[in-house]
Protein backbone atom coordinates (compact mmCIF):
# COMPACT_ATOMS: atom_id res chain seq x y z
CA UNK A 1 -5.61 -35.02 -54.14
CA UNK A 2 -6.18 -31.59 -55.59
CA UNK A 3 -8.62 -30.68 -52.84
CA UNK A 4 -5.90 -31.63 -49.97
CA UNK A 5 -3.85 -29.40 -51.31
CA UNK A 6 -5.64 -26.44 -51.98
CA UNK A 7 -6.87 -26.76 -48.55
CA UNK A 8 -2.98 -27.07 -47.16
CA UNK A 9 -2.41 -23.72 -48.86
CA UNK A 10 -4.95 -22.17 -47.48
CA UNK A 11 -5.11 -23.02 -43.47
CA UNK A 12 -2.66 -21.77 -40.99
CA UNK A 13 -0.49 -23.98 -40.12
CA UNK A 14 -0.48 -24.42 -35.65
CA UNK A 15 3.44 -22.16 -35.86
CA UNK A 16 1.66 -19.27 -37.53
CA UNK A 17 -1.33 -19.01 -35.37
CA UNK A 18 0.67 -19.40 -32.45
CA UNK A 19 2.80 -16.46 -33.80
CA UNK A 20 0.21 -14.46 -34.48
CA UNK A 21 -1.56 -15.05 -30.92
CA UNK A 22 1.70 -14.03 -29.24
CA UNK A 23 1.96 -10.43 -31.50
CA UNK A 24 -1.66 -9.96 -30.64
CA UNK A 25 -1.08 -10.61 -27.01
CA UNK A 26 2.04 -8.40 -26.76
CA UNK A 27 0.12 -5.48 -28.27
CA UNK A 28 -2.51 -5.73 -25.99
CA UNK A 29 -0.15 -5.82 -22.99
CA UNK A 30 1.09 -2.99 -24.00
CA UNK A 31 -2.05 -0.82 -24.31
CA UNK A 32 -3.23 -2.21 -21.51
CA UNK A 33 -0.33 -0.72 -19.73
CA UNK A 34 -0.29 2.57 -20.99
CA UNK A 35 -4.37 3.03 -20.21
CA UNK A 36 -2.90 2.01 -16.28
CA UNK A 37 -0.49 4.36 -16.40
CA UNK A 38 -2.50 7.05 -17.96
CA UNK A 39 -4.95 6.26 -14.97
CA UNK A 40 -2.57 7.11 -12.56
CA UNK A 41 -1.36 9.89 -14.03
CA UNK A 42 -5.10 11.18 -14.54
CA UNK A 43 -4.95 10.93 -10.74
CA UNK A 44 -2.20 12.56 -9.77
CA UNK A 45 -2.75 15.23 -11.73
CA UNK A 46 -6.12 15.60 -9.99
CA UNK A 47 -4.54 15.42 -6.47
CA UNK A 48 -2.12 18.24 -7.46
CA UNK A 49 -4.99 20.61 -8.72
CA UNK A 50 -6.67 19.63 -5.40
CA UNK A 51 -3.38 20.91 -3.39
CA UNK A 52 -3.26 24.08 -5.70
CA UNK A 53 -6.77 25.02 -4.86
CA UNK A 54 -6.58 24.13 -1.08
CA UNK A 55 -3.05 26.08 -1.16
CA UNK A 56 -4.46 28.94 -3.13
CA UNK A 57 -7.40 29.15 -0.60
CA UNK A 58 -5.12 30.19 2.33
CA UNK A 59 -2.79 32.33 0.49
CA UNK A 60 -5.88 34.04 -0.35
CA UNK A 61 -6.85 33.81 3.58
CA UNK A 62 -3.96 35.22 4.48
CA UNK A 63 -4.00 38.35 1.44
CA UNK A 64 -7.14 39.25 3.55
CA UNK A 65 -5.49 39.22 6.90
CA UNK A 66 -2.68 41.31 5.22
CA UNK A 67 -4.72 43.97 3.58
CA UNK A 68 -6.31 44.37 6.76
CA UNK A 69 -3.35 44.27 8.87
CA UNK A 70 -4.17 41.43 10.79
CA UNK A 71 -0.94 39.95 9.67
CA UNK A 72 0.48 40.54 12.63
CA UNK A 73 -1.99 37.98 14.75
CA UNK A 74 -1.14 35.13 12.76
CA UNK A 75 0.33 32.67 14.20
CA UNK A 76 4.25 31.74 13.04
CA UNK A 77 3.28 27.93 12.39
CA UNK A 78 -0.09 26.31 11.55
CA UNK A 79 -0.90 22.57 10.81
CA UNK A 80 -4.15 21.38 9.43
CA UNK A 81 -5.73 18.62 7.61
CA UNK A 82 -8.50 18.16 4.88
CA UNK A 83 -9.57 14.94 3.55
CA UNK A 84 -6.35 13.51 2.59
CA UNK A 85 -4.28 16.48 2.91
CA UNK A 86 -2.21 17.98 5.34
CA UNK A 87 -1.18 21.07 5.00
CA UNK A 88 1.86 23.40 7.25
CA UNK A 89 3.04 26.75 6.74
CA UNK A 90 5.35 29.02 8.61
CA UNK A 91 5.22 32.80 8.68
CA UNK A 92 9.03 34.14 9.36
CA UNK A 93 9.19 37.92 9.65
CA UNK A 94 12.52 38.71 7.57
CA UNK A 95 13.59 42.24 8.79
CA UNK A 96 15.88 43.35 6.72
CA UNK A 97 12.99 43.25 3.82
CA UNK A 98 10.38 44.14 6.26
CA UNK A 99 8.09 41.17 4.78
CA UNK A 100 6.79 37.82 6.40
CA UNK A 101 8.32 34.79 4.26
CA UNK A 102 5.22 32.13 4.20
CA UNK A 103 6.66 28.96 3.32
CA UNK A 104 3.26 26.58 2.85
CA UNK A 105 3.50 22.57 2.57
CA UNK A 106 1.04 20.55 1.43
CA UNK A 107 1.02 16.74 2.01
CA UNK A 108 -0.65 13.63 0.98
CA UNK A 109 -0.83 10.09 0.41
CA UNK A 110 -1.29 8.67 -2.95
CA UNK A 111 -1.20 4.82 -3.38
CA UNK A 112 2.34 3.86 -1.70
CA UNK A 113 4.32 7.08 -2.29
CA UNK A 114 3.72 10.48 0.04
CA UNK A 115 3.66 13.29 -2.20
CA UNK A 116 4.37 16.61 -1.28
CA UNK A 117 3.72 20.16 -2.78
CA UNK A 118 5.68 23.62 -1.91
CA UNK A 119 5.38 27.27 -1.95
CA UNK A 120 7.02 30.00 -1.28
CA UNK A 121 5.89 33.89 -0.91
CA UNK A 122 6.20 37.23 0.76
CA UNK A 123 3.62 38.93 2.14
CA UNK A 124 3.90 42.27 3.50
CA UNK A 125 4.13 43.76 6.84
């Protein structure tokens, strides 16, 4: 009789182990979300710095084409596409500044969303 009930004190009884189980298993739903949305994050981020770079590229282009005064040849609208980006700008001569406004979009698709990226500049004459 002594042994039963040293033994009952010191299991779990089935309502504690199935509270525990269902702590345990909220917890780890929970991390496991947060690593998913980290993920995602992780990847977006990536995608922007990949539209940054691909953006900074032409503006850089197009610094050339202005220092040498080949501004002027440029076409007012160009489309283009790399990998999974598409990219548009539009180069508006604003005369009362005597600048081109270059407006530059950059496009892409990530998962189920399309996410864009703007800029905005002057260049000059």
């Amino acid at each position: 009789m002594a042994l039963n009930s040293r033994l009952r004190n010191k299991a779990f009884s089935l309502l504690e182990l199935i509270i525990t189980v269902a702590i345990l298993s909220t917890g780890i739903v929970v991390v496991l979300q947060t690593f998913s949305y980290s993920a995602r994050m992780a990847g977006l981020s990536g995608d922007i710095i990949n539209a940054v770079f691909l953006a900074e590229d032409k503006l850089q282009e197009l610094g050339y084409k202005e220092k040498r005064r080949l501004i002027e040849k440029e076409p007012p609208r160009v489309n283009d596409k790399k990998d999974k980006f598409a990219w548009e700008y539009n180069l508006t001569l604003e005369e009362n500044l005597d600048l081109y406004r270059l407006d530059f979009d950059i496009n892409w698709q990530r998962v189920n969303r399309q996410e864009e990226l703007r800029l905005n500049t002057y260049l000059r004459k």
